[in-house]
Every structure is written in structure tokens, then in C-alpha cells.
N, C-alpha and C. Protein backbone atom coordinates (compact mmCIF):
# COMPACT_ATOMS: atom_id res chain seq x y z
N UNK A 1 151.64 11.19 54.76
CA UNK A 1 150.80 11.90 55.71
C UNK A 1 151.49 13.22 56.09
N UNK A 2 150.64 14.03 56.45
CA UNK A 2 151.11 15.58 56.14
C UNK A 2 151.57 15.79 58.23
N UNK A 3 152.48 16.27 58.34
CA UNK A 3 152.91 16.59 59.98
C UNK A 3 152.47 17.23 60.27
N UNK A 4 151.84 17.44 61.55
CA UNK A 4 151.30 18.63 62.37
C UNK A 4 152.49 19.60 62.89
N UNK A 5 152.01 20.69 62.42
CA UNK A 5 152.65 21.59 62.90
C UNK A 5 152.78 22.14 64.23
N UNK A 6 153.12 22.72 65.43
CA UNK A 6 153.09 23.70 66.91
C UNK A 6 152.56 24.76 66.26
N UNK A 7 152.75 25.81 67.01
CA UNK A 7 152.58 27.02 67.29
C UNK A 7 153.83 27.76 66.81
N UNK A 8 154.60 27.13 67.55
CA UNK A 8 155.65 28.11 66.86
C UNK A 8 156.40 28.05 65.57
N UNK A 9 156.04 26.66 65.25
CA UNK A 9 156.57 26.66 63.43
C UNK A 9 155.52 27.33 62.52
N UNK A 10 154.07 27.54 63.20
CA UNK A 10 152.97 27.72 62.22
C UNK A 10 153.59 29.49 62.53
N UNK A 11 153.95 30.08 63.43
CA UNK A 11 154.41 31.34 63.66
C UNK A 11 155.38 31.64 62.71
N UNK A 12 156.32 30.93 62.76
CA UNK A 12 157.81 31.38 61.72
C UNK A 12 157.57 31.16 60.54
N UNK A 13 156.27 30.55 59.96
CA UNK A 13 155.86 30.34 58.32
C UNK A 13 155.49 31.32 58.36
N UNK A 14 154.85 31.87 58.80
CA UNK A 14 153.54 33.41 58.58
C UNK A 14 154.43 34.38 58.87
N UNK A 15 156.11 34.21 59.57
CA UNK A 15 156.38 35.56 59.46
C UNK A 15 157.07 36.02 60.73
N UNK A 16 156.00 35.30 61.97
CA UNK A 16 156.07 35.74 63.20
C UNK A 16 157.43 35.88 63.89
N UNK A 17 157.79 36.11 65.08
CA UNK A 17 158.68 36.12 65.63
C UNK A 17 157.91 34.97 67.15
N UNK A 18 159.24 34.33 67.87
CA UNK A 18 159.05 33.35 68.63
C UNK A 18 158.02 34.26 69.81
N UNK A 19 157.79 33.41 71.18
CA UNK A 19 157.05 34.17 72.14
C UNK A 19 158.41 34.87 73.43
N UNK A 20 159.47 34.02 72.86
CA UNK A 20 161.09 34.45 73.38
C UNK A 20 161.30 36.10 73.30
N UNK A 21 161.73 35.82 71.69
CA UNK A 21 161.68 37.26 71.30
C UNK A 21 160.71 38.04 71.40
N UNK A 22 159.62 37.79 71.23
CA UNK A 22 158.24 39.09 71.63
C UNK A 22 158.47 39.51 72.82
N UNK A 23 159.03 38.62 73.66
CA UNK A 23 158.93 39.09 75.18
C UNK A 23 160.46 40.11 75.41
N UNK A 24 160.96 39.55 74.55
CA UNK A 24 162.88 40.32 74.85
C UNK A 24 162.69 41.11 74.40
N UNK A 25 162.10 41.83 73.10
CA UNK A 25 161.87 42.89 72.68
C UNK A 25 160.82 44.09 73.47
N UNK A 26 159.80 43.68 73.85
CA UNK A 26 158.59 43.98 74.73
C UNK A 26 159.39 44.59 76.06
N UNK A 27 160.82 43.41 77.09
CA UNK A 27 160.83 44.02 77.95
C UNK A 27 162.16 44.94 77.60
N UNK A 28 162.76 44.83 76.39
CA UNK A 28 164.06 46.49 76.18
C UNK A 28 163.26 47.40 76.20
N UNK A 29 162.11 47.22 75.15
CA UNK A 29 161.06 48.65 74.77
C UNK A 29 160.39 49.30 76.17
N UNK A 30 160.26 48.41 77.08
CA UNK A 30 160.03 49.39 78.29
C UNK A 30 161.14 49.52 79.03
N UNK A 31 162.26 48.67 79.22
CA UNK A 31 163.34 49.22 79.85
C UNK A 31 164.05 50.95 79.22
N UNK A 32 164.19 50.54 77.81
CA UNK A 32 164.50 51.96 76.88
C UNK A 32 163.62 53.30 77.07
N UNK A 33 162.20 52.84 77.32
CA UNK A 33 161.53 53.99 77.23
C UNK A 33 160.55 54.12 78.42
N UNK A 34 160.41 53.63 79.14
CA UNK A 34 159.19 53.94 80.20
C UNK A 34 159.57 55.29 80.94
N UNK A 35 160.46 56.20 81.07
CA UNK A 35 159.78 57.34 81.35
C UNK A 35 159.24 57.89 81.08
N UNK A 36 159.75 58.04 79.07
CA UNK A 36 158.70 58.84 78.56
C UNK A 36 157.76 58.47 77.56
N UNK A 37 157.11 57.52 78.16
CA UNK A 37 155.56 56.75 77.58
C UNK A 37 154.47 57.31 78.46
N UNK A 38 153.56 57.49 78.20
CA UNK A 38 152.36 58.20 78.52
C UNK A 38 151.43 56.89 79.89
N UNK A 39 150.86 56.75 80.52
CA UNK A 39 150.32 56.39 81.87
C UNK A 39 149.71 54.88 80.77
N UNK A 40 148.79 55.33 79.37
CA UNK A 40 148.08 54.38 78.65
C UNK A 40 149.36 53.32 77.84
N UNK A 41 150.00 53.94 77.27
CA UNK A 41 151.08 53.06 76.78
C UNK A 41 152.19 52.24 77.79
N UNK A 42 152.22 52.95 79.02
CA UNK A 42 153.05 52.15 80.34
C UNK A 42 152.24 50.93 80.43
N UNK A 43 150.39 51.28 80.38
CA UNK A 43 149.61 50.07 80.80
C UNK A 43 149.42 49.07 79.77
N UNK A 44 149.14 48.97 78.89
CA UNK A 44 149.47 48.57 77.52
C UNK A 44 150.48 47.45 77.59
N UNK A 45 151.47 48.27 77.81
CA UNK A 45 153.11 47.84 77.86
C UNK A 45 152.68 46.42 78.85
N UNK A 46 152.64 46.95 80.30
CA UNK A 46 152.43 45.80 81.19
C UNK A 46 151.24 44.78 80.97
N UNK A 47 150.18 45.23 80.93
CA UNK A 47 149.49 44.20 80.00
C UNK A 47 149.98 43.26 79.02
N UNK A 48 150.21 43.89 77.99
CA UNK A 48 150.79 42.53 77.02
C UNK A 48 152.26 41.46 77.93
N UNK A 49 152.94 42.69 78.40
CA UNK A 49 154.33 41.90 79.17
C UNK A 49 153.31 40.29 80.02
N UNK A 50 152.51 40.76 80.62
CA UNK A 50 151.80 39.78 82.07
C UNK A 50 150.84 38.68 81.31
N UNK A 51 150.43 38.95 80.06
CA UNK A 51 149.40 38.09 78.78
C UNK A 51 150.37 37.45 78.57
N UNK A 52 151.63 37.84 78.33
CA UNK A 52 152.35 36.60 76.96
C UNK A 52 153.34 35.96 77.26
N UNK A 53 154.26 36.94 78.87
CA UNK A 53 155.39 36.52 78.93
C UNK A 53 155.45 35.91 80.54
């Protein structure tokens, strides 16, 4: 019988990165850069940060 997979193993077959790292990466990229990101990419930014993490 074949095992069910999660989410996050079906993620790391396809490639993905964990929801750990999306989020560690997500919050350097605005620590590194939010001054000079534009008002749409700041919101963007916080959006996905408040969706995933």
C-alpha cells in the first residue's frame, strides 16, 4: 500500500522549499530591503508575511 504523503514532503518532491524557510527568507527580504521597496511591494511583502507565516 502506497503512504500518504503531508504537505510538506509533497513540497520537497516538487522542489519547494519548507513554510519555515519561505517565511525566513520573506522576513530578511524585508528586513534587507524595506526602505527601498516601493508602497505596492512593502504591501505585497506584508501580505504574503500575515497569509503564510
Amino acid at each position: 500500500m502506497l503512504e500518504q504523503l503531508d504537505y510538506q514532503e509533497m513540497s520537497e518532491i516538487k522542489g519547494g522549499i519548507s513554510a519555515e524557510e519561505y517565511c525566513a527568507i520573506l522576513d530578511q527580504l524585508m528586513e534587507d530591503n524595506w526602505g527601498g521597496w516601493s508602497d505596492g511591494k512593502k504591501h505585497s511583502a506584508s501580505s504574503a508575511y500575515a497569509k503564510h507565516c
